[in-house]
Protein backbone atom coordinates (compact mmCIF):
# COMPACT_ATOMS: atom_id res chain seq x y z
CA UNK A 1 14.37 2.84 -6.44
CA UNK A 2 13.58 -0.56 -7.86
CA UNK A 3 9.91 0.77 -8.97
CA UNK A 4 11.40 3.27 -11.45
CA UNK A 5 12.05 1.18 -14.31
CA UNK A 6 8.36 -0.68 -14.78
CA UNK A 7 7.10 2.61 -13.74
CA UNK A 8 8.47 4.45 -16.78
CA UNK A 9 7.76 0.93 -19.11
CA UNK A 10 3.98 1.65 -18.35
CA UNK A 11 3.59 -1.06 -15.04
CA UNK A 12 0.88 1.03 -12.99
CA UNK A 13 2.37 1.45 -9.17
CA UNK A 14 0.65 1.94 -5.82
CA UNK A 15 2.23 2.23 -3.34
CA UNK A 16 0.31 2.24 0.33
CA UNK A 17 2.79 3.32 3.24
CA UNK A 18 2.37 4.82 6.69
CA UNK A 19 5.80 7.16 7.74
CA UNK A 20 8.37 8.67 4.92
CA UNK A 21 8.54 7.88 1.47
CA UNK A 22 11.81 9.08 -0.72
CA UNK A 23 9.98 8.23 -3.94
CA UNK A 24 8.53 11.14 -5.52
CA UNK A 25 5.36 10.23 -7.39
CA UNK A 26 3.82 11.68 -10.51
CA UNK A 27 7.24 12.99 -11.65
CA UNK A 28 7.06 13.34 -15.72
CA UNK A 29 9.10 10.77 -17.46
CA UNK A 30 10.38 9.13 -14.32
CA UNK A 31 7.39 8.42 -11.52
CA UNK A 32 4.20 9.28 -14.07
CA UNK A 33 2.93 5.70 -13.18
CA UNK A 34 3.78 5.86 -9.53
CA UNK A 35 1.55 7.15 -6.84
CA UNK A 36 2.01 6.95 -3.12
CA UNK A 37 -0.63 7.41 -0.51
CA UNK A 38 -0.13 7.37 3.45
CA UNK A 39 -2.66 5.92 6.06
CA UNK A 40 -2.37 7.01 9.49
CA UNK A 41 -5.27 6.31 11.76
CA UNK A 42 -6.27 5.27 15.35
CA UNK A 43 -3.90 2.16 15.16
CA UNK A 44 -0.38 2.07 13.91
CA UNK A 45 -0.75 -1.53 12.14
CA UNK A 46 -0.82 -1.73 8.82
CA UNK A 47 -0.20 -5.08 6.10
CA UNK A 48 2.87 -5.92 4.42
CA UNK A 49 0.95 -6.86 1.30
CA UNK A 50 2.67 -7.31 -2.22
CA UNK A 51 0.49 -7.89 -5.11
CA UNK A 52 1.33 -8.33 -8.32
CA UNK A 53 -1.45 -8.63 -11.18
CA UNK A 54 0.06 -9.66 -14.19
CA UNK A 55 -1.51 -11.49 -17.35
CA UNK A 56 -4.13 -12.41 -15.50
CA UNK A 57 -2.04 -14.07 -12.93
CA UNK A 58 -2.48 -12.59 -8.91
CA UNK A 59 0.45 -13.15 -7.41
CA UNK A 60 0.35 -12.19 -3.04
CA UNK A 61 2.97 -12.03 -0.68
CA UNK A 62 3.12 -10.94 3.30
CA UNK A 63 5.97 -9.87 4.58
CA UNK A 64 6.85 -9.74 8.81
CA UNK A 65 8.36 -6.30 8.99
CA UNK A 66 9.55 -3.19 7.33
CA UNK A 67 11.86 -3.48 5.08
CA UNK A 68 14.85 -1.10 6.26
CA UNK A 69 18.14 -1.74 6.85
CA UNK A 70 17.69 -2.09 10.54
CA UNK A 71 15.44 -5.16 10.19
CA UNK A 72 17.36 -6.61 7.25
CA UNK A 73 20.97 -6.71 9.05
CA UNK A 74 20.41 -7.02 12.42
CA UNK A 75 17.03 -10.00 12.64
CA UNK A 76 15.39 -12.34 10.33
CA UNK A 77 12.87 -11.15 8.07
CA UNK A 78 10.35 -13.19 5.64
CA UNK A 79 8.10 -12.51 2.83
CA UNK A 80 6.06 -15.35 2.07
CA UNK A 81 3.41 -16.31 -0.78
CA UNK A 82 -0.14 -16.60 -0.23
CA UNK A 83 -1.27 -19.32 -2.40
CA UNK A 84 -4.67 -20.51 -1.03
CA UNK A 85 -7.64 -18.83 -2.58
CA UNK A 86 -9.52 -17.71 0.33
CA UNK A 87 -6.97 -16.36 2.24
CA UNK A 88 -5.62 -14.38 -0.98
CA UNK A 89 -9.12 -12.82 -1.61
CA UNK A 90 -9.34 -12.13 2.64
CA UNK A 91 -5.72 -10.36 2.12
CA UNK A 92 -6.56 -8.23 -0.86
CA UNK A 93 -9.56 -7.02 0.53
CA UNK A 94 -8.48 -6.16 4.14
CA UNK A 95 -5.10 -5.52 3.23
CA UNK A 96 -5.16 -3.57 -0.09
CA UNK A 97 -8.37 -2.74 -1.48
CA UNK A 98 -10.29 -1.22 1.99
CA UNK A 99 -6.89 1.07 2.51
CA UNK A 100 -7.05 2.15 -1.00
CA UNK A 101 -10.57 3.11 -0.53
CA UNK A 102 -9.88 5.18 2.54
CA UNK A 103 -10.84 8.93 2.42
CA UNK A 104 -10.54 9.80 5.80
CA UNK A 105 -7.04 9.23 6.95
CA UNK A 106 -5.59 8.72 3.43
CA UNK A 107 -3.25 11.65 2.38
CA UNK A 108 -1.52 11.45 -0.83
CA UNK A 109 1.79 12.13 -2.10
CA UNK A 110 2.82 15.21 -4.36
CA UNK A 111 5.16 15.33 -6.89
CA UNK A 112 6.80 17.74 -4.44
CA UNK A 113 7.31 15.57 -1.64
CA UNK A 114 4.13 17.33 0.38
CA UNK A 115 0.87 15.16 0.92
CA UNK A 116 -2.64 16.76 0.39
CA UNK A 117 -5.56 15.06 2.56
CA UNK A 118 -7.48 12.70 -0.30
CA UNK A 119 -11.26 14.09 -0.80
CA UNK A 120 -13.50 12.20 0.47
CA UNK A 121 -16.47 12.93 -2.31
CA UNK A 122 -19.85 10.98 -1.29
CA UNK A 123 -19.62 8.69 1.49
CA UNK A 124 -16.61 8.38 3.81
CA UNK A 125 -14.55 5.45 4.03
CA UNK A 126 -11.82 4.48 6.92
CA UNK A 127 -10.55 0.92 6.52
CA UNK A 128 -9.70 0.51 10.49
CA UNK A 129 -13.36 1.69 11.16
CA UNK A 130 -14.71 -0.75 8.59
CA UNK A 131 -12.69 -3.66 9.54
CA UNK A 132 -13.40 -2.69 13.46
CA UNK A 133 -17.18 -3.06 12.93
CA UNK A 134 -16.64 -6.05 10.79
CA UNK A 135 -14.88 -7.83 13.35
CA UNK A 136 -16.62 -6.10 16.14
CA UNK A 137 -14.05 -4.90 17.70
């Protein structure tokens, strides 16, 4: 995988996914840097959010689908930056940050391939529930 290398050169990695992952995280010398956690919950949506932080420097981009073969070779994909302010913090913090926080339906990934439910210490958070009630949905 493509994430190996700055893995192993110290570049810290999450990676937020909802199906199968082939990466194996937390893997000494090889995935240390890596980890992978999967969201599952009431809706099957989730972002295609890339964000680089580097030297200070955010850098966001949304992609329109998965990226597997299947949607590479057979239909038009993009992956476009996000460049205006406003939307970039909006995309970081519904897209990234509110999934990250999520203790309910979070489960993350073992060295060993299995995923162990993430513990919810103190109070719970779901991102769908939080941006349901935010948008009032």
């Amino acid at each position: 995988m493509r994430c190996i290398a700055p893995a192993r050169a110290g570049v810290k990695i999450q990676l937020i996914v909802r199906g199968v992952c082939a990466l194996r995280p937390g893997v000494p010398g090889l995935s240390d840097n890596i980890s992978v956690r999967s969201i599952v919950g009431r809706f099957l949506e989730h972002p295609r959010v890339f964000y680089f932080f580097n030297d200070r420097q955010e850098d966001l981009f949304i992609a329109s689908a998965d990226w597997m073969g299947r949607n590479f070779f057979r239909r038009i994909e993009t992956c476009v930056p996000i460049i205006d302010p406003r939307i970039k913090r909006r995309v970081i913090k519904e897209g990234l940050r509110l999934y990250l926080e999520d203790n309910v339906n979070a489960r993350e990934m073992q060295s060993d391939g299995s995923y162990r439910r993430k513990s919810s210490r103190g109070k719970e958070h779901c991102a769908q529930n939080t941006l349901m009630a935010e948008y009032n949905v």
